[in-house]
Protein backbone atom coordinates (compact mmCIF):
# COMPACT_ATOMS: atom_id res chain seq x y z
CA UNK A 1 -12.93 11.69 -19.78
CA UNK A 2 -11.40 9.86 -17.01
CA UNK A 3 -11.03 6.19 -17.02
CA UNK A 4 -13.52 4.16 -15.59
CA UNK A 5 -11.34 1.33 -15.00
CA UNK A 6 -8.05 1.83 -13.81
CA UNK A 7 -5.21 1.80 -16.05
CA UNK A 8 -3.17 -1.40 -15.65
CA UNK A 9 -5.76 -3.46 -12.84
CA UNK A 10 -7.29 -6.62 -13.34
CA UNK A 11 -11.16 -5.98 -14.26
CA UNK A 12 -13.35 -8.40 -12.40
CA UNK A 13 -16.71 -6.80 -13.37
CA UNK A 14 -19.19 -8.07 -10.78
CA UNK A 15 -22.27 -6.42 -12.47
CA UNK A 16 -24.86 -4.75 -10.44
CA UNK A 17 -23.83 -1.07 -11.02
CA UNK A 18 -25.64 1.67 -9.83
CA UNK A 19 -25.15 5.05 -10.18
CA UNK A 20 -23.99 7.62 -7.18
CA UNK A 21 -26.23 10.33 -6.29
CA UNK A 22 -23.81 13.63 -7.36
CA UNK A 23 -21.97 15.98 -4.93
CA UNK A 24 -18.12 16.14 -3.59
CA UNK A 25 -16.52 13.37 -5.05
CA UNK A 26 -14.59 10.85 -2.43
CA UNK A 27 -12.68 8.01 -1.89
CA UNK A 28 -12.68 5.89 0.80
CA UNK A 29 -9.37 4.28 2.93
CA UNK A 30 -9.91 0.99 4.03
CA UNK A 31 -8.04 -2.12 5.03
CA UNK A 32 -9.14 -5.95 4.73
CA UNK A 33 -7.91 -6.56 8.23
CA UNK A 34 -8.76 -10.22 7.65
CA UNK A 35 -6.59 -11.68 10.68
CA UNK A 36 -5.95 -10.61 14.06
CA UNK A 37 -2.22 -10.66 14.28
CA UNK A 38 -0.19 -8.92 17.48
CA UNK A 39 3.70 -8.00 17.69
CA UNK A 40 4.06 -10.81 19.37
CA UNK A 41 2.64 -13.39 16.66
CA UNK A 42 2.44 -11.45 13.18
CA UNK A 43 0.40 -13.81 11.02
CA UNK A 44 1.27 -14.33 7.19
CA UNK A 45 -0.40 -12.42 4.93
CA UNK A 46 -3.85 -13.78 3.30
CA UNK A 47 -2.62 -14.22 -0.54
CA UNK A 48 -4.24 -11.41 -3.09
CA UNK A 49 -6.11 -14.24 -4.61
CA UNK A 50 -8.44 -15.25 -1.91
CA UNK A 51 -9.49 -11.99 -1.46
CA UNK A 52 -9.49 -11.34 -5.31
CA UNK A 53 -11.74 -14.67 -5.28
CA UNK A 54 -13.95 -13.44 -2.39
CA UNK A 55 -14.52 -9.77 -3.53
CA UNK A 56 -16.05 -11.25 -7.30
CA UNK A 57 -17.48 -14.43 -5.53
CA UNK A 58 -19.56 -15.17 -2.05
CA UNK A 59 -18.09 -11.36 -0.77
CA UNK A 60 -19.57 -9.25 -4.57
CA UNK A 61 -22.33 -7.70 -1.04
CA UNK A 62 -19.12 -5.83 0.28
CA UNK A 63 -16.53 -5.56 -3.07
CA UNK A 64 -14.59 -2.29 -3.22
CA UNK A 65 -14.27 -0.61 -5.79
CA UNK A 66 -10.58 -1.75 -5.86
CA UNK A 67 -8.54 -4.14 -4.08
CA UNK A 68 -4.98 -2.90 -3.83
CA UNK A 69 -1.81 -5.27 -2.72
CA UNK A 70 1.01 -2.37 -1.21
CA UNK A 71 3.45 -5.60 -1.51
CA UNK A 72 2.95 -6.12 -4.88
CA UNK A 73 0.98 -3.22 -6.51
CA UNK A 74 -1.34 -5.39 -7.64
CA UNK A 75 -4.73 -4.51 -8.54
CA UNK A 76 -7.93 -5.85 -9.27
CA UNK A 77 -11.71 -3.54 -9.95
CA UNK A 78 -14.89 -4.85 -9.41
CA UNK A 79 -17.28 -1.96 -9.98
CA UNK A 80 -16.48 1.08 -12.85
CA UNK A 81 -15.88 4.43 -11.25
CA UNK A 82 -19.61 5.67 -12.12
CA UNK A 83 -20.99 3.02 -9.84
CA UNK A 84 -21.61 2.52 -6.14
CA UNK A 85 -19.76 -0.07 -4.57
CA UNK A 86 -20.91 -1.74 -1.17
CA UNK A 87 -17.91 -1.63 1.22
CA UNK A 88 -19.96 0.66 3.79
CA UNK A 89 -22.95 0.09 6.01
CA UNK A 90 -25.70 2.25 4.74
CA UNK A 91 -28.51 2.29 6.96
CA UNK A 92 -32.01 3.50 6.08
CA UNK A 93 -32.25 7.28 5.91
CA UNK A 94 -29.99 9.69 6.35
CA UNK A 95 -26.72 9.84 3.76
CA UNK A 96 -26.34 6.81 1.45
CA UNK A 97 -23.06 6.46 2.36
CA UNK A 98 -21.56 4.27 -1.06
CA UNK A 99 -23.33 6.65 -2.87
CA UNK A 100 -22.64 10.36 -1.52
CA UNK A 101 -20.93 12.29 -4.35
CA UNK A 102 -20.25 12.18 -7.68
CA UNK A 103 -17.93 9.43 -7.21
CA UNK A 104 -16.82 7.21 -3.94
CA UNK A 105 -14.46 5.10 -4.67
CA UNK A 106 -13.77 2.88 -2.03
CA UNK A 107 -10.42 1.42 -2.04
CA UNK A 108 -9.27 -1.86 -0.10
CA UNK A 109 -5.60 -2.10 0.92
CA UNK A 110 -4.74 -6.00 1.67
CA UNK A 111 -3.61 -5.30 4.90
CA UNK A 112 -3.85 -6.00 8.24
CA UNK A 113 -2.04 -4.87 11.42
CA UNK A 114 1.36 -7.11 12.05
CA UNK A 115 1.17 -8.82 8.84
CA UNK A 116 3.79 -11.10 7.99
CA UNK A 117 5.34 -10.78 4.17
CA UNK A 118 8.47 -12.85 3.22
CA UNK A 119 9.41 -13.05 7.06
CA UNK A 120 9.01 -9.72 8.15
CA UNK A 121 5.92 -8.30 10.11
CA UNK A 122 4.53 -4.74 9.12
CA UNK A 123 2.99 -3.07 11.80
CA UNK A 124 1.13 0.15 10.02
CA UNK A 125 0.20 0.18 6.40
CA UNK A 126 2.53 3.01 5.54
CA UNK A 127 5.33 0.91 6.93
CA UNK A 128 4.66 -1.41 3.40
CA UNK A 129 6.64 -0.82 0.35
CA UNK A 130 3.41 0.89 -0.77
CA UNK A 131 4.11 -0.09 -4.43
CA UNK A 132 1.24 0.84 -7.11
CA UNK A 133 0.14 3.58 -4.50
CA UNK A 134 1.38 6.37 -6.99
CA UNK A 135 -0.60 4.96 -10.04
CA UNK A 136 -3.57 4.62 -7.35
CA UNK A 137 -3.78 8.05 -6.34
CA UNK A 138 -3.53 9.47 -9.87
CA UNK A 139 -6.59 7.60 -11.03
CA UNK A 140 -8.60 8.95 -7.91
CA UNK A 141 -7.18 12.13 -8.59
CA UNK A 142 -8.53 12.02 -12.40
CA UNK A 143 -12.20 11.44 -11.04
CA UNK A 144 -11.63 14.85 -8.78
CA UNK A 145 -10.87 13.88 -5.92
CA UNK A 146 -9.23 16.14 -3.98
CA UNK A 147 -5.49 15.27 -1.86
CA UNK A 148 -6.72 16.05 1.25
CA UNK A 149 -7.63 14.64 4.32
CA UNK A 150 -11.17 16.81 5.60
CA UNK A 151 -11.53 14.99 9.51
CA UNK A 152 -7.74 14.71 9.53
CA UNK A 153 -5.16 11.79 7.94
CA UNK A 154 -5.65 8.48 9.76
CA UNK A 155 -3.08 7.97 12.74
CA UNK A 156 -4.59 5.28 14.63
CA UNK A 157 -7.43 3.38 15.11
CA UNK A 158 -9.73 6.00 16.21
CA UNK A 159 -13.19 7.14 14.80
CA UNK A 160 -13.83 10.43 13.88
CA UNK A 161 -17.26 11.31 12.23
CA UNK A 162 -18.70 14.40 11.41
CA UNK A 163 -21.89 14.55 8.91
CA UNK A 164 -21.46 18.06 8.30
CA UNK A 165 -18.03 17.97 6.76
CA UNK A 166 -18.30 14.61 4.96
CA UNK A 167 -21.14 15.99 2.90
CA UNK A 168 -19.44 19.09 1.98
CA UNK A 169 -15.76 18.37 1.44
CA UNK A 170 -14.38 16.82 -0.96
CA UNK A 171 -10.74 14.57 -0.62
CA UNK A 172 -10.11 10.91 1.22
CA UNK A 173 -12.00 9.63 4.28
CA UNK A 174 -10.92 7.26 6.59
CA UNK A 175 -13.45 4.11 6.95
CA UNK A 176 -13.43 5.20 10.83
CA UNK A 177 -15.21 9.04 9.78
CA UNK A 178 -17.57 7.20 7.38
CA UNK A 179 -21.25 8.26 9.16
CA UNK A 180 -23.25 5.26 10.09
CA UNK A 181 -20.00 3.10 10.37
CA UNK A 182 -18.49 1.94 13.11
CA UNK A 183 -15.12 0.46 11.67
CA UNK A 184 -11.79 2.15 13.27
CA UNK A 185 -9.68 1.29 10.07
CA UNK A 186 -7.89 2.16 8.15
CA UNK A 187 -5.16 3.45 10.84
CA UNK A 188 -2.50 4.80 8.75
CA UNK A 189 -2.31 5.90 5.02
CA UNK A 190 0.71 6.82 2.78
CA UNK A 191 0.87 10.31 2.13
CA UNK A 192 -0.05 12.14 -1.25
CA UNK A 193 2.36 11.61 -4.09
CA UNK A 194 4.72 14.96 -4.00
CA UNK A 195 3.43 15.73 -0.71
CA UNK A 196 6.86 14.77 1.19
CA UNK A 197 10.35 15.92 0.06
CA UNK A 198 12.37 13.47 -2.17
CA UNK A 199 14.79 12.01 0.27
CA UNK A 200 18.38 12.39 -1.70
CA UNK A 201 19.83 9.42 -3.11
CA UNK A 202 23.38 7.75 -2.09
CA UNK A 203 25.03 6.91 -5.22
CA UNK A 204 26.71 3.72 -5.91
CA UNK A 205 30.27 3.78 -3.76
CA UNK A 206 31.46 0.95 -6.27
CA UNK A 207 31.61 -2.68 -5.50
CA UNK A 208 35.03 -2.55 -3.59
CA UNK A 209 33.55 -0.41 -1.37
CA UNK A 210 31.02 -3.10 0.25
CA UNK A 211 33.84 -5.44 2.37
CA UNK A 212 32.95 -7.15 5.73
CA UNK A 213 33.40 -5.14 8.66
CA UNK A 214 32.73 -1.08 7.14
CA UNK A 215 30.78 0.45 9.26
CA UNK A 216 28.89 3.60 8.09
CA UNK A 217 25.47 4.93 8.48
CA UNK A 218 25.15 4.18 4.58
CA UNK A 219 25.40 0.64 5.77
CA UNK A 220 22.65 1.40 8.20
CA UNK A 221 20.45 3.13 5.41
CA UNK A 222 21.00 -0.31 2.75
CA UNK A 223 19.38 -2.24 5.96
CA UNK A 224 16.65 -0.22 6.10
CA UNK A 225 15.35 -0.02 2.77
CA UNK A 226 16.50 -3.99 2.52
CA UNK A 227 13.67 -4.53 4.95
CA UNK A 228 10.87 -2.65 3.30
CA UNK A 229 11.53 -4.40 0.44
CA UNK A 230 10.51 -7.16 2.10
CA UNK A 231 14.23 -9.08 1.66
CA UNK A 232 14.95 -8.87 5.22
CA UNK A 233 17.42 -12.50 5.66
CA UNK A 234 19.19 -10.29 9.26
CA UNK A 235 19.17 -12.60 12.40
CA UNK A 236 18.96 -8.74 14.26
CA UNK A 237 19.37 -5.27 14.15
CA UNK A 238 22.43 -5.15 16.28
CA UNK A 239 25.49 -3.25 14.51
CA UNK A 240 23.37 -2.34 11.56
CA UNK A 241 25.66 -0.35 10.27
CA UNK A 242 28.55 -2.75 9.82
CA UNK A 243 28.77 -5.09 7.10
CA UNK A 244 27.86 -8.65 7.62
CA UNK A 245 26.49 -12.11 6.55
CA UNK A 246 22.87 -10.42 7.24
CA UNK A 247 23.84 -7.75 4.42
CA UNK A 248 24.88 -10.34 1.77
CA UNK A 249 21.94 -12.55 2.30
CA UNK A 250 19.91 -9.88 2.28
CA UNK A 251 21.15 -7.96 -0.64
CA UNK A 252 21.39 -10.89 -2.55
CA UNK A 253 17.60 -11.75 -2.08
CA UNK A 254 16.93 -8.23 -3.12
CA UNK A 255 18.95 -8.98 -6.54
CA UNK A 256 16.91 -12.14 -7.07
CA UNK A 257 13.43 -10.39 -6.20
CA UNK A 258 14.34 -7.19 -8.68
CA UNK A 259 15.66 -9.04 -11.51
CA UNK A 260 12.82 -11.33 -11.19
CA UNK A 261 10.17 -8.42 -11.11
CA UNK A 262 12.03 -7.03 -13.92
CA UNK A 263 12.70 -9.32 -16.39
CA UNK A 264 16.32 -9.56 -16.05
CA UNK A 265 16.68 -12.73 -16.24
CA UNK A 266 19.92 -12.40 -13.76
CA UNK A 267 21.64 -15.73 -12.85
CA UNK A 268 24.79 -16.71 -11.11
CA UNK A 269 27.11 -14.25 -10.57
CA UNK A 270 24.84 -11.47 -11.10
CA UNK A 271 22.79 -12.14 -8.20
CA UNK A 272 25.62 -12.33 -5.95
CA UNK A 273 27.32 -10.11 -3.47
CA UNK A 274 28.56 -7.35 -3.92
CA UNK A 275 26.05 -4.70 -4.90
CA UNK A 276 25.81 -3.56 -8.40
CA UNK A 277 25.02 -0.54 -9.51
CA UNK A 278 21.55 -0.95 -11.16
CA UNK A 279 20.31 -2.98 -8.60
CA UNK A 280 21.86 -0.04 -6.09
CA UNK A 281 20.06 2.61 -8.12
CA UNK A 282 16.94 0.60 -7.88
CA UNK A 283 16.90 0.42 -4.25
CA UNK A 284 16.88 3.90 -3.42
CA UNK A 285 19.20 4.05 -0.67
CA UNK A 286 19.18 7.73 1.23
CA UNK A 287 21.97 9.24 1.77
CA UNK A 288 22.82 9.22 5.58
């Protein structure tokens, strides 16, 4: 039997379960889209707590099934699988839209559109590091839900709706082809674990390899995954793939944020430029 909590979340039980009324099971893509932020001014991120606080407090009316942090890969569960949760408008008659299948579990990514994490702004949900996303899916998956997208993956804020196939496919639906719903989110999703090629992996060139002034596309590659890791410390883009001051702050922020999320406990030198290996190996640099 498949677990009604997820593995590994935070369980907030809010109470008032109720059970769905059978058929294709489904989840549901959504995104908090709590701020109104443009290129041009990103706002911060709202912290995982207020939302955590909202979702089992004043907000239980609306509370996902999950709220999931693609920063972080934090989660926290408010309702068990079995139940309905209340993230979409249901209007009288018709499809009871938290309730059509034999699961719909709604899922809330804490995101919205030019967020702002550790100084750098993320235009699209898939542009985040996406972390927890392959432990998300496989829970979904264990309830049978199908990895698919029926009305099409999300690519941009644009509704698509279409009673016929929601009520007879099973797989993920935007919030934007929800019937009865007029949200356009969630606007991007990442893609199915295993769906996409592995991208291969550059292996470590050795410390004495990383000296100021290389150029290479590898350099150009390190930059890259340095800023979706959200330890972007480059004053630009220019020359990215030259080694600078913008690569040794940066690496050395990614140092201090894996050893931290790891439990190395790395101090001094360890955290300094240049690369090591495991830290390297950990940031799953392509190969150009």
């Amino acid at each position: 039997m498949s677990d009604l909590w997820m593995p590994g979340g935070e369980v907030l039980d809010i109470g008032d379960h109720a059970p769905t009324d059978g058929g294709t099971a489904k989840a549901i893509a959504h995104i908090t889209w709590d701020r109104n932020a443009t290129k041009a001014k990103p706002l911060d991120l709202v912290p995982f707590a207020t939302l955590r606080s909202y979702f089992s407090g004043n907000g239980k009316g609306s509370a996902p099934h999950i709220l999931w942090d693609p920063f972080t890969g934090r989660i926290a569960q408010f309702v068990p699988a079995n139940s309905r949760s209340k993230s979409l408008v249901d209007t009288p008659g018709g499809t009871r839209t938290n309730r059509a299948g034999s699961v719909v579990l709604q899922v809330e990514a804490l995101f919205f559109p030019w967020a702002r994490v550790n100084g750098t702004a993320y235009e699209t949900l898939r542009d985040t590091p996406c972390k927890g996303w392959e432990e998300l899916h496989a829970w979904v998956a264990s309830h049978g839900v199908a990895s698919s997208w029926p009305m099409g993956k999300p690519d941009g804020f644009v509704s698509r709706r279409d009673e016929r196939i929601w009520r007879i496919r099973s797989g993920w639906f935007g919030h934007a082809q929800v019937p009865e719903n007029d949200h356009t989110d969630p606007g991007s999703w990442p893609d199915f674990p295993g769906t996409q090629p592995k991208p291969s992996l550059a292996p470590f060139p050795g410390a004495a390899w990383f000296v100021t002034g290389r150029q290479s596309p590898l350099v150009a590659a390190m930059h890259d995954r340095l800023v979706a890791e959200g330890c972007d410390r480059y004053q630009s883009s220019r020359d990215k793939d030259v080694i600078g001051s913008g690569d040794v702050a940066s690496y050395e922020a990614w140092q201090a944020t894996y050893s931290k999320d790891n439990g190395k406990g790395w101090s001094g030198p360890a955290l300094q430029w240049p690369p090591g290996p495991e830290s390297w190996n950990a940031l799953r640099v392509p190969t150009s």
